[in-house]
Protein backbone atom coordinates (compact mmCIF):
# COMPACT_ATOMS: atom_id res chain seq x y z
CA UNK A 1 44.22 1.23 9.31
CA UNK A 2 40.93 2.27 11.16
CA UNK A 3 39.86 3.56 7.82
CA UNK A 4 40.66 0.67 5.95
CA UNK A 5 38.50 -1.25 8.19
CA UNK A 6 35.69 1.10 7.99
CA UNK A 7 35.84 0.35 3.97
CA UNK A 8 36.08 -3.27 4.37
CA UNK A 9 32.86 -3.22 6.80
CA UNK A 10 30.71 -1.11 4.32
CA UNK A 11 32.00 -3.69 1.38
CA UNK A 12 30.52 -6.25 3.80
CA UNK A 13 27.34 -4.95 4.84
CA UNK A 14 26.77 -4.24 0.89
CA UNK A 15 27.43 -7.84 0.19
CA UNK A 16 25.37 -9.60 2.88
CA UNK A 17 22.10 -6.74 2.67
CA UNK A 18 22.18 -5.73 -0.62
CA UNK A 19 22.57 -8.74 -2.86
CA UNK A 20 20.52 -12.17 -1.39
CA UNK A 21 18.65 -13.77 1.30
CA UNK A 22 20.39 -16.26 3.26
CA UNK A 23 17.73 -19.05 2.10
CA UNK A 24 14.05 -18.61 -0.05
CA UNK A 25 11.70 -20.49 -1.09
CA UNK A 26 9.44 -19.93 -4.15
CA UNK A 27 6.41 -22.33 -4.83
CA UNK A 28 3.41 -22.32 -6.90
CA UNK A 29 0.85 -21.42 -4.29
CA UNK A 30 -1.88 -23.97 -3.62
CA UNK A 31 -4.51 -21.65 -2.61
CA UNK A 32 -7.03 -20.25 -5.10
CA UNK A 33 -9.17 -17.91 -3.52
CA UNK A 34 -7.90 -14.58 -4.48
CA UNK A 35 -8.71 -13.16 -0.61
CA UNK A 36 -6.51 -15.46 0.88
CA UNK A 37 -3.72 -13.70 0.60
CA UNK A 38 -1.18 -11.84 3.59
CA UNK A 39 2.46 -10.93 4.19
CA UNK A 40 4.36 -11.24 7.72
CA UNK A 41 7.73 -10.59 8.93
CA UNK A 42 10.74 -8.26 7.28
CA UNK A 43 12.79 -5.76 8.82
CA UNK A 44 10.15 -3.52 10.83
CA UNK A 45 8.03 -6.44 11.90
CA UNK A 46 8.30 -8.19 15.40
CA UNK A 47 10.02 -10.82 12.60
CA UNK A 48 13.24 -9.07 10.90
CA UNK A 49 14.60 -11.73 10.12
CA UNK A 50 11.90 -13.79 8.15
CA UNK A 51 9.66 -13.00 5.11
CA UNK A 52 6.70 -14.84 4.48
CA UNK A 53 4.27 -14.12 1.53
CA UNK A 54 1.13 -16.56 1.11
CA UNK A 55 -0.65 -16.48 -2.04
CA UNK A 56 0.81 -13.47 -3.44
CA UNK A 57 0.14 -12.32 -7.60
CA UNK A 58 3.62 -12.83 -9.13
CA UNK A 59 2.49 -8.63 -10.20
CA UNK A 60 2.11 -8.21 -6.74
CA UNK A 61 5.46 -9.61 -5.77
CA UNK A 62 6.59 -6.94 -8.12
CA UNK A 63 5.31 -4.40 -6.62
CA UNK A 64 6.46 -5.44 -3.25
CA UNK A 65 10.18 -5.70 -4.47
CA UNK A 66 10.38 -2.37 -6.22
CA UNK A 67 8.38 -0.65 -3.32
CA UNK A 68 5.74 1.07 -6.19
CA UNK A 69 1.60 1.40 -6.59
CA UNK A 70 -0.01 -0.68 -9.18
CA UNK A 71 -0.30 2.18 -11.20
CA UNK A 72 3.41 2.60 -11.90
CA UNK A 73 3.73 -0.80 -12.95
CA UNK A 74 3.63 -2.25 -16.46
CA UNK A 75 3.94 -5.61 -16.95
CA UNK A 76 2.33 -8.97 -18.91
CA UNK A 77 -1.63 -9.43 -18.21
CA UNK A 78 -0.96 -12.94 -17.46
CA UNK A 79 1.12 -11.90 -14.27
CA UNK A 80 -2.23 -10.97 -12.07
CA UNK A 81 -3.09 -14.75 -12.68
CA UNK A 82 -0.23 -16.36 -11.47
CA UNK A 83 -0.14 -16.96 -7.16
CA UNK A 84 2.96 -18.04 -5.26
CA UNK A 85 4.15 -18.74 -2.08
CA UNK A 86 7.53 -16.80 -0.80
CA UNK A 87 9.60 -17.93 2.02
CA UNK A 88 12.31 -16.14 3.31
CA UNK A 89 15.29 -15.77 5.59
CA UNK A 90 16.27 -12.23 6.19
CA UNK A 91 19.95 -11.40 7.55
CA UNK A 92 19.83 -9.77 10.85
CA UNK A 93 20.49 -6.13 10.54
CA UNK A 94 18.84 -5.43 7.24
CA UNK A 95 16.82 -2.32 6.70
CA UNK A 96 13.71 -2.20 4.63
CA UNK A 97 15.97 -0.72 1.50
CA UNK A 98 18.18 -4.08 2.06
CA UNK A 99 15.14 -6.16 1.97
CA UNK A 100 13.64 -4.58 -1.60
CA UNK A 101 17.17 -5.25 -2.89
CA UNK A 102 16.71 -8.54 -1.81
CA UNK A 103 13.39 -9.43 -3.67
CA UNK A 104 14.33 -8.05 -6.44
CA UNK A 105 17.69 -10.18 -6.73
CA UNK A 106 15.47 -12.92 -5.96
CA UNK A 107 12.67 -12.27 -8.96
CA UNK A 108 16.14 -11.78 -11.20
CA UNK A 109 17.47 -14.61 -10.22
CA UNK A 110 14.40 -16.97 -10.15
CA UNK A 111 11.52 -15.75 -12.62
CA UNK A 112 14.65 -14.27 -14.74
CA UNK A 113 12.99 -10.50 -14.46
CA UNK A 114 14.19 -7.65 -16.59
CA UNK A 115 13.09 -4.25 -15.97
CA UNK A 116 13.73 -0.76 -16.77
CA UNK A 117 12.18 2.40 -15.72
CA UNK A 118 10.68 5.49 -17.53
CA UNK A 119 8.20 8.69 -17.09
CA UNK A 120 4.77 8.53 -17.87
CA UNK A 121 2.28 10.94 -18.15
CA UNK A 122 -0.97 9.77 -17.16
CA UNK A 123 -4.18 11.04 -15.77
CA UNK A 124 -4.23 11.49 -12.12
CA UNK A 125 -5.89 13.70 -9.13
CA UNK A 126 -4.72 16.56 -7.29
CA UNK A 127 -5.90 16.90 -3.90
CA UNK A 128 -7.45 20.56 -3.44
CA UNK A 129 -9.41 23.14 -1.04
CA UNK A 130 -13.26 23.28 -2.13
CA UNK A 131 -14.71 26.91 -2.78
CA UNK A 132 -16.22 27.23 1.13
CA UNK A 133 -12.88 26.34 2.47
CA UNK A 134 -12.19 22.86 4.76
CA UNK A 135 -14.26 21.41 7.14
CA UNK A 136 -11.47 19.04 8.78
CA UNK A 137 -10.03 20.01 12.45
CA UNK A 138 -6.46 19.97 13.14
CA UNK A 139 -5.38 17.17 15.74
CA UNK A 140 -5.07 18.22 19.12
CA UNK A 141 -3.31 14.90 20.57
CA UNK A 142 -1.91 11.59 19.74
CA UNK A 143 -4.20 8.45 19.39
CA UNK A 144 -4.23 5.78 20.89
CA UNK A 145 -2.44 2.56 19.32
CA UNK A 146 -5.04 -0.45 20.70
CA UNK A 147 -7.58 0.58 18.89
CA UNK A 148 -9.58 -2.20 21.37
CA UNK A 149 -11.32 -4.42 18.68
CA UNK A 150 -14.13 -6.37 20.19
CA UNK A 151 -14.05 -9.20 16.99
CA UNK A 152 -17.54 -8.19 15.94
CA UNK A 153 -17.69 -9.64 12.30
CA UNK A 154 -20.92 -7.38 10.99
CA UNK A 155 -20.91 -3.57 12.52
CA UNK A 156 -23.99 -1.75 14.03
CA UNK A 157 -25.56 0.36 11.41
CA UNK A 158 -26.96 4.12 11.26
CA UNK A 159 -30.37 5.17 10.17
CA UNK A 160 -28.41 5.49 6.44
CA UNK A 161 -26.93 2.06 6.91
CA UNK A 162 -23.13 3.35 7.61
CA UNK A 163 -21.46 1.48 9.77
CA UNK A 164 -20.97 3.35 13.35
CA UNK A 165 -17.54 2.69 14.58
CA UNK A 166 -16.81 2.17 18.25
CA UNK A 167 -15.74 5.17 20.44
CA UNK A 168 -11.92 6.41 20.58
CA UNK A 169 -9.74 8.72 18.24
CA UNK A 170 -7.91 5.58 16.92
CA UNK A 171 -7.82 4.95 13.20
CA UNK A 172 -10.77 2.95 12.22
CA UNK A 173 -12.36 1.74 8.88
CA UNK A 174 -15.23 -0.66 7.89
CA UNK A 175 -17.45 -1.16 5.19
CA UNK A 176 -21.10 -3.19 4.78
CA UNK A 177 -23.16 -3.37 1.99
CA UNK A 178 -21.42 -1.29 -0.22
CA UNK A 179 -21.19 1.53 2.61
CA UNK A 180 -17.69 2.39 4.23
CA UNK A 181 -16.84 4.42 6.95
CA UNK A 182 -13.37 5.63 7.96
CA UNK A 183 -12.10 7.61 10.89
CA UNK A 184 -8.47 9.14 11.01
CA UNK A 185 -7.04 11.38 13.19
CA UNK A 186 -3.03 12.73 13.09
CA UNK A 187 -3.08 12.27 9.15
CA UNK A 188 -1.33 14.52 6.77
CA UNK A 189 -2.76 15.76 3.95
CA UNK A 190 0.14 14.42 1.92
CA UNK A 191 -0.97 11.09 3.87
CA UNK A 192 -4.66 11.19 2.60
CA UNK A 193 -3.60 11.60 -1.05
CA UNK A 194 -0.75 8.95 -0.64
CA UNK A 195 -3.99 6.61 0.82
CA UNK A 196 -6.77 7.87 -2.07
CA UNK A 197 -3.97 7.07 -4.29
CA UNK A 198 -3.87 3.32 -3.25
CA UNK A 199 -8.40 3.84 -3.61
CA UNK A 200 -8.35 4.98 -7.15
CA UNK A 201 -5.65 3.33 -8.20
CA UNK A 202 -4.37 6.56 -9.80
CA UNK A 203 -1.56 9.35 -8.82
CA UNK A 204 -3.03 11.80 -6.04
CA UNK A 205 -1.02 14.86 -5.27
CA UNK A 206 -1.33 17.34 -2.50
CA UNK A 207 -1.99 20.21 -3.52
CA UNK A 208 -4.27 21.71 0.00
CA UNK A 209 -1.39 23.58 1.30
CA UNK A 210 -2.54 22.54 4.65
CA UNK A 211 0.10 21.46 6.69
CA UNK A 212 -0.73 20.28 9.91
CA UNK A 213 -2.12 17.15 10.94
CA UNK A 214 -5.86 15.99 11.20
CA UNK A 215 -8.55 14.49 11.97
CA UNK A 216 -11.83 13.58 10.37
CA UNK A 217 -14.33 10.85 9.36
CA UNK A 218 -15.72 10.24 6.05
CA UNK A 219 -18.67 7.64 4.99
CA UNK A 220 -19.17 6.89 1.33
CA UNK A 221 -20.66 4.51 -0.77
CA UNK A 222 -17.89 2.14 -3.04
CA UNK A 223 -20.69 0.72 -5.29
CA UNK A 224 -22.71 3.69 -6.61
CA UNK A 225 -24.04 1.73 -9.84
CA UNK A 226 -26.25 -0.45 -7.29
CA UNK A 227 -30.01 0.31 -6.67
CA UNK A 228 -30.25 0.99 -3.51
CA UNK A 229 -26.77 2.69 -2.96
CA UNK A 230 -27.83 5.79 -1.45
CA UNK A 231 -25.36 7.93 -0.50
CA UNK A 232 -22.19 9.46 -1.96
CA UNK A 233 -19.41 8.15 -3.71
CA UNK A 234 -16.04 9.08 -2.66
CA UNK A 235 -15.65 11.63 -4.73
CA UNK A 236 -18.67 13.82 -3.04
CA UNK A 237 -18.17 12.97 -0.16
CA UNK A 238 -14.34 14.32 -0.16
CA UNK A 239 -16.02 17.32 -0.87
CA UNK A 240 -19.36 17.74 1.25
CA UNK A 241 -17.91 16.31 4.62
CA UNK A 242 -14.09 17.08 4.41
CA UNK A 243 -14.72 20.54 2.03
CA UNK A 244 -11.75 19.31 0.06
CA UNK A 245 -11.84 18.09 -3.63
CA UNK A 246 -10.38 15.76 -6.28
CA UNK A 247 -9.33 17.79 -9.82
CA UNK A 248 -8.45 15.73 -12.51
CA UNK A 249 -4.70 16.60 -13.68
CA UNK A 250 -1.95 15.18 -15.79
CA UNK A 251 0.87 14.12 -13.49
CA UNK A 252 4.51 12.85 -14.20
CA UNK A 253 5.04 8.83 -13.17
CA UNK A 254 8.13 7.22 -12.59
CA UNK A 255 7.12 3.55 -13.88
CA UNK A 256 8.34 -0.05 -13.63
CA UNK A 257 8.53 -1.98 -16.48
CA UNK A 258 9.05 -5.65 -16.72
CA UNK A 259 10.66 -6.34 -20.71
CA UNK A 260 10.81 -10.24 -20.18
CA UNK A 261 9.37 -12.20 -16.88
CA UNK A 262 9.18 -16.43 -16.65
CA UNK A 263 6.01 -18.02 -15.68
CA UNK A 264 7.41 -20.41 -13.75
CA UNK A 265 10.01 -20.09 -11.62
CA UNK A 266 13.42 -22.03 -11.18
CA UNK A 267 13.88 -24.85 -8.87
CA UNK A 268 14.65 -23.69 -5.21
């Protein structure tokens, strides 16, 4: 009997998490500037029990629902043009797993999305040790978690016109005129390629051996091609400040691909 129960539970919990939200809402979004866009709530959130996604690519919802980088996604052009607002009502208890399932029932079940998945080989990076060895120190302590932002909306710049971040050990990253400047500290190396990866928009593997955790600032400049720029791109300056490197390799990509996807989704 007690296992019996146990079954019927699991049964349960598979039918309420893994299939549906209670109630969502999918509209054309209204907004069209392309930086208005944000996410709250979802299991992990102070929220867990609502999802709301304002101005979102219907690519990006994608993305979101099947948990991948742009990179491993392959779907319609047309998909990056088209914005819309999710609403969403979570059931309590769901874990981040239950809420993937969830979008992705709901992008079946409204935009009518088909996918499959495959290997690709494409070019990527592999994260490496540069010939004089690193120049990053290993953490010695936890950082603090309020990093203390004082609202400033344009940072004080250095004689090379980085931005100079505040004092503290806290994560930190800003950019001005084509300059950015980010601090870390406890970051794995398997971390910092999972975070170029998102930067180049291209598979980064770890391939340091280095396996403690670090910290370490690096300034760079994102638009080389401009006249003024300079300073390194992010490429160089991987190398000269953090004596690490990018190689180009050929890496192995599990992909999403979308074989039919509605432009307009069903009624709510």
């Amino acid at each position: 009997m007690v296992m019996r129960r146990a079954l019927l539970l699991v049964i349960a919990c598979g039918v309420a998490f893994g299939q549906s939200f209670e109630v969502a809402s999918v509209k054309p979004s209204p907004h069209r500037e392309p930086m208005l866009v944000g996410a709250t709530g979802g299991p992990g959130t102070n929220d867990p029990t609502t999802y709301h996604a304002e101005n979102f690519n219907l690519d990006a919802l994608v993305l979101n629902a099947y948990g991948v980088r742009r990179y491993q996604l392959s779907a319609p052009e047309w998909t990056n043009d088209l914005r819309f607002d999710v609403m969403a009502k979570i059931p309590r208890g769901a874990t981040r797993q239950d809420f993937l399932l969830m979008m992705q029932d709901l992008l079946r079940e409204r935009f009518k999305l088909v996918t499959h998945r495959e290997t690709k080989e494409m070019s990527g990076y592999q994260l490496v040790i540069a010939k004089n060895g690193p120049k990053i120190k290993e953490s010695s302590e936890p950082f603090p978690t309020d990093p203390g932002i004082d609202g400033s909306s344009r940072p004080a710049l250095d004689g090379d016109g980085f931005p100079i971040l505040p004092p503290g050990r806290w994560p930190w990253w800003t950019s001005w005129n084509s300059r950015s400047r980010r601090r870390v500290a406890n970051m794995t190396m398997e971390e910092f390629a999972s975070d170029l990866s998102l930067q180049l928009m291209a598979p980064v593997t770890n391939a340091t051996g280095l396996d403690a955790k670090y910290d370490f600032t690096l300034s760079w400049v994102f638009e080389t091609s401009r006249p003024d720029a300079g300073g390194p791109d992010l490429f160089a300056a991987i190398q000269e400040q953090l004596g690490l490197k990018l190689d180009r390799k050929k890496v192995s990509v599990d992909m999403v691909v979308v074989d039919h996807i509605e432009k307009v989704p069903t009624e709510n």
